[in-house]
C-alpha atoms as a PDB file:
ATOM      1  CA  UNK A   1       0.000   0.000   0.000  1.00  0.00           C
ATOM      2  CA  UNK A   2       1.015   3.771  -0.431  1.00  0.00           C
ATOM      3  CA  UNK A   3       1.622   5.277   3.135  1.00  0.00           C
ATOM      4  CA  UNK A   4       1.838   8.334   4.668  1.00  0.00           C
ATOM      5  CA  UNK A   5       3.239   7.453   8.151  1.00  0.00           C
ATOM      6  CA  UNK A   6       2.764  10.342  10.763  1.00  0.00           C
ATOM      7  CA  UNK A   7       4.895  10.612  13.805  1.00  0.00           C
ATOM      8  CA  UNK A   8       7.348  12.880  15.382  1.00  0.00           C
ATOM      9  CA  UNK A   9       9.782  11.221  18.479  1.00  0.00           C
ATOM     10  CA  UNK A  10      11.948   8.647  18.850  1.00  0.00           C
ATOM     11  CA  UNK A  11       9.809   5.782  19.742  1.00  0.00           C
ATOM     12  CA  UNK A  12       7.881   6.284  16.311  1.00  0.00           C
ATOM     13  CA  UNK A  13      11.329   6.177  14.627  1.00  0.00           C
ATOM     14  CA  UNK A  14      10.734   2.020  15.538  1.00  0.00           C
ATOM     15  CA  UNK A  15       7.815   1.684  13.401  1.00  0.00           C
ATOM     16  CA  UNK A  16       8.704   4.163  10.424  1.00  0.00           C
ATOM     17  CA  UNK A  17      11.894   1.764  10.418  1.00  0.00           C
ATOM     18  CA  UNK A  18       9.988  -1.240  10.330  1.00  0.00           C
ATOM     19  CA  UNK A  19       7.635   0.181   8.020  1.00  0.00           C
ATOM     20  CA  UNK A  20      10.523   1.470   5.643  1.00  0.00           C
ATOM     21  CA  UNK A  21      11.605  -2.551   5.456  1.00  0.00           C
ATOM     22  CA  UNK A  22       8.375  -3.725   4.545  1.00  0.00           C
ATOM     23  CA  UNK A  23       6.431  -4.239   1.241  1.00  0.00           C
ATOM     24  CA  UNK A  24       4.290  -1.209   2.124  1.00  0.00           C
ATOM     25  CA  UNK A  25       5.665   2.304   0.386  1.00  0.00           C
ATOM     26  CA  UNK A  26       6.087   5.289   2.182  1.00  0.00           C
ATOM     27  CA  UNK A  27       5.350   8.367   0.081  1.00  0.00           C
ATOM     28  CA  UNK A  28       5.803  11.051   2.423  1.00  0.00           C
ATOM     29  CA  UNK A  29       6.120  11.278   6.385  1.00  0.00           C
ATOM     30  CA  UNK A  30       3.591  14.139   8.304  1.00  0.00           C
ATOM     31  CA  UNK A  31       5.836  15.115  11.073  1.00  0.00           C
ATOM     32  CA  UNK A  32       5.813  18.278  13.844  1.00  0.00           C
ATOM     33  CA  UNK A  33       7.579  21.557  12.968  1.00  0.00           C
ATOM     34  CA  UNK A  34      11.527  21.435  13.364  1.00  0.00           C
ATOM     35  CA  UNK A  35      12.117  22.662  17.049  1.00  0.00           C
ATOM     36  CA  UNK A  36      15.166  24.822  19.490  1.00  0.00           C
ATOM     37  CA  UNK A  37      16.580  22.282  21.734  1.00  0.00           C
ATOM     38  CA  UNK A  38      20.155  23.224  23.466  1.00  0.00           C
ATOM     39  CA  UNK A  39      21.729  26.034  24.860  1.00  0.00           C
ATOM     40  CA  UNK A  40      22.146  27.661  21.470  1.00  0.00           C
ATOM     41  CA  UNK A  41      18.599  27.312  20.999  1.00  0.00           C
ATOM     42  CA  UNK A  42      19.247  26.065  17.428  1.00  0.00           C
ATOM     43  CA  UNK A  43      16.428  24.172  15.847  1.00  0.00           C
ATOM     44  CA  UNK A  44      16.325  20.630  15.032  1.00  0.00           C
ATOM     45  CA  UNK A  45      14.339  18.161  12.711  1.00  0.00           C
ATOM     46  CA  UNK A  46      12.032  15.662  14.954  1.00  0.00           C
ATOM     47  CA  UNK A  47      13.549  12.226  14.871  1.00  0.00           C
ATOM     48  CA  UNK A  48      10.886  11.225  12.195  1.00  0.00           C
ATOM     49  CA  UNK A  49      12.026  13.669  10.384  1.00  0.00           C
ATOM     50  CA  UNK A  50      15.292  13.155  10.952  1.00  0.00           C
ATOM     51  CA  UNK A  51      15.129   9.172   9.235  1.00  0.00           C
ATOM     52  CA  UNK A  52      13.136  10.126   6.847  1.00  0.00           C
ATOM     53  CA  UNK A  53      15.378  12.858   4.922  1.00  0.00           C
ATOM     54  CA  UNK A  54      18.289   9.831   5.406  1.00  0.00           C
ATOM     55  CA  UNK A  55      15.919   8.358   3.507  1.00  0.00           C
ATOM     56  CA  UNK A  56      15.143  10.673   0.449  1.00  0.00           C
ATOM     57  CA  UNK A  57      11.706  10.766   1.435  1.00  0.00           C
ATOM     58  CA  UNK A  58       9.398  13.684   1.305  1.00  0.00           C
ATOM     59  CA  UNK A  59       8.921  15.564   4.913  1.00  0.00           C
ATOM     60  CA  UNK A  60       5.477  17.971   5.605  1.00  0.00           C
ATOM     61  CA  UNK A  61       5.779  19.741   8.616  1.00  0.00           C
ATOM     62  CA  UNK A  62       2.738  21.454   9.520  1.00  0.00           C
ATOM     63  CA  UNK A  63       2.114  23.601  12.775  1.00  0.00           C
ATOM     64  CA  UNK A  64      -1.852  22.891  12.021  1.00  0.00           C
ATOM     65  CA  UNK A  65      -3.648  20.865   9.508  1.00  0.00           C
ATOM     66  CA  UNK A  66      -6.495  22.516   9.763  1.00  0.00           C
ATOM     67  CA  UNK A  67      -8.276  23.910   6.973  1.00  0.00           C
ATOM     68  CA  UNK A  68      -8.471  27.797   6.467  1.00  0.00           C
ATOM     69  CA  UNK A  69      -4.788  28.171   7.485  1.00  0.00           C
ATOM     70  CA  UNK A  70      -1.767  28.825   5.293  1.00  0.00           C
ATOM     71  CA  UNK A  71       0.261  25.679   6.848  1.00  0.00           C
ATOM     72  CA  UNK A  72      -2.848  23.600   7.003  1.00  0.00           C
ATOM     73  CA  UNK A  73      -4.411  24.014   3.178  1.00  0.00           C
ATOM     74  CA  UNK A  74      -1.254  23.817   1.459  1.00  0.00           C
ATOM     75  CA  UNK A  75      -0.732  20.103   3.373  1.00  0.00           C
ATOM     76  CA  UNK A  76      -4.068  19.253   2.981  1.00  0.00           C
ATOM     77  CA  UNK A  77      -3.553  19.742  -1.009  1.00  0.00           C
ATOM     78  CA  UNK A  78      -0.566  17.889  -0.504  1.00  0.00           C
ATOM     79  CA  UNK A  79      -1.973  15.111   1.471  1.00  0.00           C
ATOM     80  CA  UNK A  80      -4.606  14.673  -1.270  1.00  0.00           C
ATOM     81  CA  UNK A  81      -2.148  14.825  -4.266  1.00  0.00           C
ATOM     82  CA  UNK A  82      -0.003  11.566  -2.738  1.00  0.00           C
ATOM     83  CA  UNK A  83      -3.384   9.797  -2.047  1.00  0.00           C
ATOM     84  CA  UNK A  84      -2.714   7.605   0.388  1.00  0.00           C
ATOM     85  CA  UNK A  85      -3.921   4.291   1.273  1.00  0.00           C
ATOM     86  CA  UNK A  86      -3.474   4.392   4.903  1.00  0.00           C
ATOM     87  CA  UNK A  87      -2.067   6.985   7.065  1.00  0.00           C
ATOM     88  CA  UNK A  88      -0.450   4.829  10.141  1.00  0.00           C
ATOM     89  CA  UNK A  89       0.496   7.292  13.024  1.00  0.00           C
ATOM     90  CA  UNK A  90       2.660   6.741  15.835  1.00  0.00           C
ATOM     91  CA  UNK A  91       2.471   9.903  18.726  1.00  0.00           C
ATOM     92  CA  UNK A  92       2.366  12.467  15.917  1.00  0.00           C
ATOM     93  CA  UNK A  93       1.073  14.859  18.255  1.00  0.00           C
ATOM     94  CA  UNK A  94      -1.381  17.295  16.214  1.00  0.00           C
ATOM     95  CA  UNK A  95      -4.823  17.256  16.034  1.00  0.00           C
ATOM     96  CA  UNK A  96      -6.389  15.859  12.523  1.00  0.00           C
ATOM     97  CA  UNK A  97      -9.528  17.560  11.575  1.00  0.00           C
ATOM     98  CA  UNK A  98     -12.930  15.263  11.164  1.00  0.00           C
ATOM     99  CA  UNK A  99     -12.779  16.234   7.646  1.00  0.00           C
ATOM    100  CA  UNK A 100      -8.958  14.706   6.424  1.00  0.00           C
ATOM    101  CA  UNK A 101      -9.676  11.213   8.105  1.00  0.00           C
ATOM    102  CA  UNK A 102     -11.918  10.033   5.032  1.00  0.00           C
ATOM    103  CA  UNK A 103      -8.537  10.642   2.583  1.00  0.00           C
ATOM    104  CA  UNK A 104      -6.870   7.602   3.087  1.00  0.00           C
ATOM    105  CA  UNK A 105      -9.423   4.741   2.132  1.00  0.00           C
ATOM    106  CA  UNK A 106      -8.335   2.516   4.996  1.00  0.00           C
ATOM    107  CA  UNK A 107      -8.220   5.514   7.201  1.00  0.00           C
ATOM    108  CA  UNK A 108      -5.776   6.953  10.089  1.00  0.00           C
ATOM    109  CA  UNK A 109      -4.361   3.773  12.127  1.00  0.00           C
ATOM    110  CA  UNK A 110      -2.779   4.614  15.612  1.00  0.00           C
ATOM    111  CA  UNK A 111      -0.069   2.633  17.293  1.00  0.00           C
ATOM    112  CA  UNK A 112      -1.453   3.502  21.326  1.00  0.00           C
ATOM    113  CA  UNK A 113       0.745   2.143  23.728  1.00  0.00           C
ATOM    114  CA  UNK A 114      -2.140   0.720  25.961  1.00  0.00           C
ATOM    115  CA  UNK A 115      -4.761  -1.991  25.643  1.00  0.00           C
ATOM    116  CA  UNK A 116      -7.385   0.257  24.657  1.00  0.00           C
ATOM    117  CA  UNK A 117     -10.137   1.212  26.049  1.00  0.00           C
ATOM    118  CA  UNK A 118      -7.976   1.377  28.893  1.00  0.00           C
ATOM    119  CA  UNK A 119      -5.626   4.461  29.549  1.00  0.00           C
ATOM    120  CA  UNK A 120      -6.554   6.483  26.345  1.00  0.00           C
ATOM    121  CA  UNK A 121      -4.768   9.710  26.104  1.00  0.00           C
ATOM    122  CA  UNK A 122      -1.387  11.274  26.046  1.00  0.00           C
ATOM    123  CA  UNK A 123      -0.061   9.108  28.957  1.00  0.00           C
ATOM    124  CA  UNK A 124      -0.766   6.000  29.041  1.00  0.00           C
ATOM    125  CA  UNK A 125       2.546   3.999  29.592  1.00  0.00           C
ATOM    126  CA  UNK A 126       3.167   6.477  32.648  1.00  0.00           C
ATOM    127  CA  UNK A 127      -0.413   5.763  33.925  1.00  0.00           C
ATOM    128  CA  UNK A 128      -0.206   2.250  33.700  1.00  0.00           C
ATOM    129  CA  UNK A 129       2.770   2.003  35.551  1.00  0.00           C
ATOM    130  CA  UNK A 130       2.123   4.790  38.524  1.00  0.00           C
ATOM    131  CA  UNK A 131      -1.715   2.560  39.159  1.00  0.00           C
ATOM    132  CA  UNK A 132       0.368  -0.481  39.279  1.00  0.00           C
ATOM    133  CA  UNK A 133      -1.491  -2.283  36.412  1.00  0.00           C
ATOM    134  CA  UNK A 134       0.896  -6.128  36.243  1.00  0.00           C
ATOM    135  CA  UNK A 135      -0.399  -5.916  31.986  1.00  0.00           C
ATOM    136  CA  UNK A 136      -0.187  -3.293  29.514  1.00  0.00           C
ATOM    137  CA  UNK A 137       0.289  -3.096  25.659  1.00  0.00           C
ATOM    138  CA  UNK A 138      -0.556  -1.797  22.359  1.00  0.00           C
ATOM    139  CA  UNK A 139      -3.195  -1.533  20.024  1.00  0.00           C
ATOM    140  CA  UNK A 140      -3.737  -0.468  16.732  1.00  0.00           C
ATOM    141  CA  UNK A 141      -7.107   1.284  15.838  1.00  0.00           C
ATOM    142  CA  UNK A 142      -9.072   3.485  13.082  1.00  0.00           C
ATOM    143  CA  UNK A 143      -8.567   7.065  14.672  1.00  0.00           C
ATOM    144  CA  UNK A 144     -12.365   8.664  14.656  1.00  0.00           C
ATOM    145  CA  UNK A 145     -13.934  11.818  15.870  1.00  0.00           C
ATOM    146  CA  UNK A 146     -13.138  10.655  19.544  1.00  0.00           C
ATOM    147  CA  UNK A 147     -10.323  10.445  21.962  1.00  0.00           C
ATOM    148  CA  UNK A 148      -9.006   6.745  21.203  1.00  0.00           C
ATOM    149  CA  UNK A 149     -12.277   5.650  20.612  1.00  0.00           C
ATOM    150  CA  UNK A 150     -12.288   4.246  17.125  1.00  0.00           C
ATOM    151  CA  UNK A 151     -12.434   0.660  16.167  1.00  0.00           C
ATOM    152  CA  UNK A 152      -9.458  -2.156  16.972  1.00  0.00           C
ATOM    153  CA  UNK A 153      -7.339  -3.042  14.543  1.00  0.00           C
ATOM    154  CA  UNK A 154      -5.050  -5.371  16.705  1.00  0.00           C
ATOM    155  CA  UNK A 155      -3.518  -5.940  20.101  1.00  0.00           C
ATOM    156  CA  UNK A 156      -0.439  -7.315  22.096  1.00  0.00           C
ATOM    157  CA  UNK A 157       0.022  -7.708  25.692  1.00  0.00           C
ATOM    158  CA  UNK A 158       3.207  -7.173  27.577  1.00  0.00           C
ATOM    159  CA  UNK A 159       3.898  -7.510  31.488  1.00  0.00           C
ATOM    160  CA  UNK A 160       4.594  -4.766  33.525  1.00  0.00           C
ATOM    161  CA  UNK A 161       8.334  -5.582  35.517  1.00  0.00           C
ATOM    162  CA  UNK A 162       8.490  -3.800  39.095  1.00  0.00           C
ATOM    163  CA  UNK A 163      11.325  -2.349  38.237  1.00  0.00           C
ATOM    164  CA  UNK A 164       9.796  -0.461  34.956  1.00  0.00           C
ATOM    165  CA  UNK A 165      10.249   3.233  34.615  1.00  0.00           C
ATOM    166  CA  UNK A 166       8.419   5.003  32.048  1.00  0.00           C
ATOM    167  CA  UNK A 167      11.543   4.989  29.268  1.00  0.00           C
ATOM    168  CA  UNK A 168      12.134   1.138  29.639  1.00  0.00           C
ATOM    169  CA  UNK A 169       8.633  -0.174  29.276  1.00  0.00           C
ATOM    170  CA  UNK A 170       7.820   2.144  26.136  1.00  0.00           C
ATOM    171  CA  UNK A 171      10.979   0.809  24.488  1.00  0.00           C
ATOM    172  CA  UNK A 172       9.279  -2.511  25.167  1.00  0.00           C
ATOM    173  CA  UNK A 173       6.380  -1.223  23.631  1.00  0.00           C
ATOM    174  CA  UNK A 174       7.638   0.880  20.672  1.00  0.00           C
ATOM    175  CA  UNK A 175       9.410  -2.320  19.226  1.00  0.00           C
ATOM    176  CA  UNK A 176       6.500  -4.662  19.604  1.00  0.00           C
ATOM    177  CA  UNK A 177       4.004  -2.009  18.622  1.00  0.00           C
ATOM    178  CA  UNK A 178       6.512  -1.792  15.565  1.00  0.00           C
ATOM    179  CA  UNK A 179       5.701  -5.268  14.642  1.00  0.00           C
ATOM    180  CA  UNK A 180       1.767  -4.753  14.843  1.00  0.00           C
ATOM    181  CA  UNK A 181       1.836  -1.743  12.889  1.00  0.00           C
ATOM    182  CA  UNK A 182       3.246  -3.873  10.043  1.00  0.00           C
ATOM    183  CA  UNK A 183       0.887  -6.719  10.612  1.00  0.00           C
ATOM    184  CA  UNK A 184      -1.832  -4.078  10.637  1.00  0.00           C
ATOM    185  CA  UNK A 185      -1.191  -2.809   7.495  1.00  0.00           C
ATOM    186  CA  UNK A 186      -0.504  -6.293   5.950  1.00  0.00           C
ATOM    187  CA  UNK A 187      -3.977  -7.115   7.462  1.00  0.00           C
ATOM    188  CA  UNK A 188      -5.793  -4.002   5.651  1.00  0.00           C
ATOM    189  CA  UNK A 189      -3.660  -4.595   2.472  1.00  0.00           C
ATOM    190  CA  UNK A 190      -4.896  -8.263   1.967  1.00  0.00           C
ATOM    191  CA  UNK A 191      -8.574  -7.201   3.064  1.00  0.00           C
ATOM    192  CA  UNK A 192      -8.498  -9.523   5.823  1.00  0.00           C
ATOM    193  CA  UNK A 193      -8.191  -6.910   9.007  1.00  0.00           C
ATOM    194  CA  UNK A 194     -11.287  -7.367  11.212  1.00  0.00           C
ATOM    195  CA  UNK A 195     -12.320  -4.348  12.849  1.00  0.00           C
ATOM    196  CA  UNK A 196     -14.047  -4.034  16.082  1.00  0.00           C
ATOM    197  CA  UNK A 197     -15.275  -1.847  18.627  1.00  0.00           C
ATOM    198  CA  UNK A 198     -13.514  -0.950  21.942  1.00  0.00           C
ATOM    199  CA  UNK A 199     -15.358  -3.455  25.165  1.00  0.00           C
ATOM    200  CA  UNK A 200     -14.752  -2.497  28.908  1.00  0.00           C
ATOM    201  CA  UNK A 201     -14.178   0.365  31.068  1.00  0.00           C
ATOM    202  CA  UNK A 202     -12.444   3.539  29.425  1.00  0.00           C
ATOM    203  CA  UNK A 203      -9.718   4.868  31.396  1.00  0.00           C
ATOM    204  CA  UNK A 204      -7.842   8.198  31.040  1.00  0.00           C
ATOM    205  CA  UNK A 205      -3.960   9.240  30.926  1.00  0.00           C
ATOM    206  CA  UNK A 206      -3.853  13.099  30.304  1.00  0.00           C
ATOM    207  CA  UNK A 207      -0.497  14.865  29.436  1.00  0.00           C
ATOM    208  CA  UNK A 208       1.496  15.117  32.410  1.00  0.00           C
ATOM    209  CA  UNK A 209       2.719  18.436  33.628  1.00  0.00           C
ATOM    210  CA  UNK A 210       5.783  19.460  35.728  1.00  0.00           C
ATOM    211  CA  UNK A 211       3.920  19.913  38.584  1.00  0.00           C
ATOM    212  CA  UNK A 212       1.992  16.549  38.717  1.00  0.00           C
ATOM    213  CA  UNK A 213       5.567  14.578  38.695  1.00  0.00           C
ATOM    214  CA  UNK A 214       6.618  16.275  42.484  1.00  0.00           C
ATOM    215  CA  UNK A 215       6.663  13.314  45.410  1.00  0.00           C
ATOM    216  CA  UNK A 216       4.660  13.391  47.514  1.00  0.00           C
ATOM    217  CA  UNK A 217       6.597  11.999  49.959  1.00  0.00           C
ATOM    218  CA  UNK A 218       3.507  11.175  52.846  1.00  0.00           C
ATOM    219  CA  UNK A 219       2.251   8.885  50.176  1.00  0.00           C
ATOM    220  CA  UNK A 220       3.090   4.955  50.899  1.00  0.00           C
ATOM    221  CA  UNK A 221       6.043   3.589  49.901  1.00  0.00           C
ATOM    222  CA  UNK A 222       5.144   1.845  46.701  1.00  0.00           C
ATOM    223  CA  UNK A 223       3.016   4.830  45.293  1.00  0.00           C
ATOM    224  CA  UNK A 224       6.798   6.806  45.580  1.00  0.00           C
ATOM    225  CA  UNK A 225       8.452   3.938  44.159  1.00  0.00           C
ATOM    226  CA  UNK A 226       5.709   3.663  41.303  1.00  0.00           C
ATOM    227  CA  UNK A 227       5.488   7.685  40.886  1.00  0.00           C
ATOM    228  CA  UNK A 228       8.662   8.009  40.240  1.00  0.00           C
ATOM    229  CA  UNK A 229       9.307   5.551  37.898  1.00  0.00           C
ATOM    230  CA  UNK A 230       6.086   6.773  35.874  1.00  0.00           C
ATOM    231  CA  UNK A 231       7.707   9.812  35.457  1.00  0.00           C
ATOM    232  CA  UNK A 232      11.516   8.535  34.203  1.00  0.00           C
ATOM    233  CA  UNK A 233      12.410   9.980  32.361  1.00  0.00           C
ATOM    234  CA  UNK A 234      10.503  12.775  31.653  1.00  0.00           C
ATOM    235  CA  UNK A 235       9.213  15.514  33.310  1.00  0.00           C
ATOM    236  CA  UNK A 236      11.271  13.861  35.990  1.00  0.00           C
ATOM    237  CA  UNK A 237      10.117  13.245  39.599  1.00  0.00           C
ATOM    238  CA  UNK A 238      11.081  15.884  41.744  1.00  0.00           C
ATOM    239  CA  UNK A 239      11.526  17.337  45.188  1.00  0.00           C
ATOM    240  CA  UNK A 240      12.773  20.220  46.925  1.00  0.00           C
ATOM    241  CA  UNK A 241      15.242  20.496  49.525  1.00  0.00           C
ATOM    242  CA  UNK A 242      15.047  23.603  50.886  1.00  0.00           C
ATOM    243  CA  UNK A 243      14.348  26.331  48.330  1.00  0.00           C
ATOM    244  CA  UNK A 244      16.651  24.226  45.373  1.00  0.00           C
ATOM    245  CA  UNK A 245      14.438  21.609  43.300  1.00  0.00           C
ATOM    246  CA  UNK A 246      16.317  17.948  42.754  1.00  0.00           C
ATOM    247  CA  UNK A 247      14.872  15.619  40.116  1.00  0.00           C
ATOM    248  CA  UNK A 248      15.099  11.716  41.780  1.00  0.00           C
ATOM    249  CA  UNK A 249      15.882   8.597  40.081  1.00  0.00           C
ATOM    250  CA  UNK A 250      14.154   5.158  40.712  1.00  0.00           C
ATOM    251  CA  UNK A 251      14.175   3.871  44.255  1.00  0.00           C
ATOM    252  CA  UNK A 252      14.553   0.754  46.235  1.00  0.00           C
ATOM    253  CA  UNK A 253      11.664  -0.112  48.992  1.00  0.00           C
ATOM    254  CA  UNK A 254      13.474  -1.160  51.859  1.00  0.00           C
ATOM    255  CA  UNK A 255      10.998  -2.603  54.282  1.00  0.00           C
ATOM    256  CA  UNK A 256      12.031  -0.557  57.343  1.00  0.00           C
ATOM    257  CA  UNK A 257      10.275   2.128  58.801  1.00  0.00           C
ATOM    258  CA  UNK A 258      12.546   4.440  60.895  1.00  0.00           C
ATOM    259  CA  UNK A 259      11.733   7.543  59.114  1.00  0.00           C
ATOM    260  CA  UNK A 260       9.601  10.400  58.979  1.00  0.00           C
ATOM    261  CA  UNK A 261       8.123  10.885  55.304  1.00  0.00           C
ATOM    262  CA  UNK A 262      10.715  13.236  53.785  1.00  0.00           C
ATOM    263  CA  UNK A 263      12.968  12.828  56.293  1.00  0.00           C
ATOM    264  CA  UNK A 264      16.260  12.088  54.732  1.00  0.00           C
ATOM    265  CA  UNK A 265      19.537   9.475  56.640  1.00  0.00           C
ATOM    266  CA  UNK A 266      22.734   9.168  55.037  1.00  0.00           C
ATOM    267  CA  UNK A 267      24.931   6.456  55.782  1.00  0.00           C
ATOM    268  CA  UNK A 268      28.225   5.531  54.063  1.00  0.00           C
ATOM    269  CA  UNK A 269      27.041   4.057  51.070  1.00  0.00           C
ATOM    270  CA  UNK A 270      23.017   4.493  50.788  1.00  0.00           C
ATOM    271  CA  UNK A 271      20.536   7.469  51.298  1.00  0.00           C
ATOM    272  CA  UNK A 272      17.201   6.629  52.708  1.00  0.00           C
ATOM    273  CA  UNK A 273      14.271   8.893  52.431  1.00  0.00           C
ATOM    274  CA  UNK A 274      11.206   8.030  54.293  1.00  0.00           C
ATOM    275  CA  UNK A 275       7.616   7.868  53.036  1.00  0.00           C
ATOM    276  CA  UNK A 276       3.903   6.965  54.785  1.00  0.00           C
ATOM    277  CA  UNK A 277       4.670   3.750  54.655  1.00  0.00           C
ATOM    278  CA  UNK A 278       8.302   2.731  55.512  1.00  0.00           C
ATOM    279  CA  UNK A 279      11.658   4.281  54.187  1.00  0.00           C
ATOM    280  CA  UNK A 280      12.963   4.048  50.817  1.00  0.00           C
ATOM    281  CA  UNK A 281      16.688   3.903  49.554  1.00  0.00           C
ATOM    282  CA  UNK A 282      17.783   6.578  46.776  1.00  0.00           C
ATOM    283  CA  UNK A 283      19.290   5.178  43.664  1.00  0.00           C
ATOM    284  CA  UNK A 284      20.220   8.752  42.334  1.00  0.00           C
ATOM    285  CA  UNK A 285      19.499  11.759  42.632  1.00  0.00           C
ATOM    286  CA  UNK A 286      19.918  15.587  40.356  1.00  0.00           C
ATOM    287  CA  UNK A 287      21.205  18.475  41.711  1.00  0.00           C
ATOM    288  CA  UNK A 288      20.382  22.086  40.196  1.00  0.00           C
ATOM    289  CA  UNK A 289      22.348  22.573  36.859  1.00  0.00           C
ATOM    290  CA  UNK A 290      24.268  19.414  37.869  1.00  0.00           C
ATOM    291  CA  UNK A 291      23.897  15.767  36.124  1.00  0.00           C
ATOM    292  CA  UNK A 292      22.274  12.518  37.529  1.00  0.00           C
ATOM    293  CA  UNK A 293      24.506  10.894  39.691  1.00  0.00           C
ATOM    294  CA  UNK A 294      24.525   8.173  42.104  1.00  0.00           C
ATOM    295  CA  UNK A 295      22.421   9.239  45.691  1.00  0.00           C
ATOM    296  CA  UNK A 296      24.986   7.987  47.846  1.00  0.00           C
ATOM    297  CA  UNK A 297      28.245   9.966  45.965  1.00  0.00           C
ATOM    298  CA  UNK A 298      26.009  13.088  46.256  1.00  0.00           C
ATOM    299  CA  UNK A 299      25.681  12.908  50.005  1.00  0.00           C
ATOM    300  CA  UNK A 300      29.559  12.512  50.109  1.00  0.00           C
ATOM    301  CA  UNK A 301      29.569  15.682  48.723  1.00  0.00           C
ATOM    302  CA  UNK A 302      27.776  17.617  50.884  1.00  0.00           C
ATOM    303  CA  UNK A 303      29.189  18.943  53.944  1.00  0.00           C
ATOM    304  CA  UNK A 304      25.997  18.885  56.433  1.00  0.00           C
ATOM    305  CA  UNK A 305      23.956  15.771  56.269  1.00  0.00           C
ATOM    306  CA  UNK A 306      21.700  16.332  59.604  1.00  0.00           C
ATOM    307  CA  UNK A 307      18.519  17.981  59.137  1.00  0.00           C
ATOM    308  CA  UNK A 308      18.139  16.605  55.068  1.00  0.00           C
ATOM    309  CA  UNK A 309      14.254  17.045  54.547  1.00  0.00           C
ATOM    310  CA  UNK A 310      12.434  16.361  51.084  1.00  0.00           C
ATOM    311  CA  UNK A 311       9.270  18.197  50.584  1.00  0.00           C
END
């Protein structure tokens, strides 16, 4: 089939790969506007982007596809010209009007890293992990009018690991997802996809701000453990100490409860924190305009220890 894929950061670089070695043909790749990252403030080409130029193949970069809009009719032309058969999209992260997702005739398919209709949304590997779900995975569906709502395409399960963060089970996910995408569009390519509607409870994973990834450290232990790894490696967990804001790094539950929550003991070689529940040992820990580093070599560093409180 002729594709369009649509996706902008790195874990939709998996599936354009896989995608790029299959028997499908990708026309054209609808990607997000080249943005500043670094000190110089310099812009750079989304990862999507980035593959598909090393690819020779055509890049649109919209800031809106909406119609009415300079950006948005001349794409929309565009998008029409290459008629494709099937737009798959992999976190492309911009709205599509009602009115484009007719184009393709097998529609928009989303890779959603969740087992729909649970945890639909912009969030959903950091949801499943911080409610402490044991299954997750990802589905592929017909994107409609709705939030996540359209029909299923196909489905995988993976299991959750206790030690998860965020990064490590979407890597998971991204490469298996990968795999479905293909099979998905194989599926709609030989006419034998089956679609069908999403059955159970719908859950909800909004975008995740700054402020929602602070620890709370009166919370029990295992909500701290889980929070935190929800949220590595972005935003980053944080806490202040003092008036200076440290990002944290996963933890270990230790079992022992000697500590207030927040309160922080240093030993030689470990830094324990405690929570509602029972204490917790720091694996590492972020200083202001410094880099991770290992919890118990930043306590070496510091030269008062007594009185540590996270807040």
């Amino acid at each position: 089939m002729r594709l369009i894929f649509a996706g902008t950061p790195e874990p939709a670089v998996v599936a354009l790969k896989r995608l790029l070695a299959s028997d499908h043909e990708i026309v054209a790749v609808l990607t997000r506007p080249d943005a500043r990252r670094g000190r110089g403030r310099t812009l750079h080409p989304s990862p999507v982007s980035a593959l598909a130029q090393e690819h020779g193949i055509e890049v649109l970069t919209p800031a809106t596809l909406k119609a009415g809009t300079a950006d948005g009719d001349a794409v929309r032309a565009r998008l029409a010209e290459l008629a494709p058969d099937a737009v798959p999209v992999v976190a492309y992260g911009n709205l599509i009007p009602e009115d484009l997702l007719d184009l393709p005739r097998h529609g928009w398919v989303n890779l959603h890293f969740s087992l729909l209709p649970a945890w639909r949304g912009a969030a959903p590997v950091q949801a499943a992990i911080y409610h402490g779900d044991r299954l997750t995975g990802a589905t592929t569906f017909r994107i409609d009018e709705g939030l996540d709502t359209g029909d299923v395409l196909g489905t995988l399960t993976k299991e959750i690991l206790d030690t998860d963060t965020a990064d490590d089970l979407l890597t998971r996910l991204a490469y298996s997802g990968a795999d479905l995408l293909v099979e998905t569009m194989d599926a709609l390519a030989e006419g034998t996809a089956a679609p069908r509607p999403q059955e159970g409870q719908a859950t909800y994973a909004h975008k995740i701000t700054t402020e929602q990834a602070r620890i709370d450290w009166q919370e029990d232990a295992g909500t701290v453990d889980r929070h935190i790894r929800a949220h590595t490696p972005g935003p980053g967990a944080w806490t202040m100490i003092g008036e200076e804001r440290f990002k944290v790094g996963p933890v270990t539950v230790t079992g022992d409860r000697e500590l207030a929550p927040g309160e922080v003991a240093v030993s030689k070689n470990e830094v324990r924190v405690g929570t509602g529940s029972g204490d917790v040992a720091l694996g590492a820990i972020q200083a202001p305009g410094k880099k991770m580093m290992a919890a118990a070599d930043w306590a070496r560093g510091l030269a008062e220890t007594e009185g540590l409180v996270m807040a």
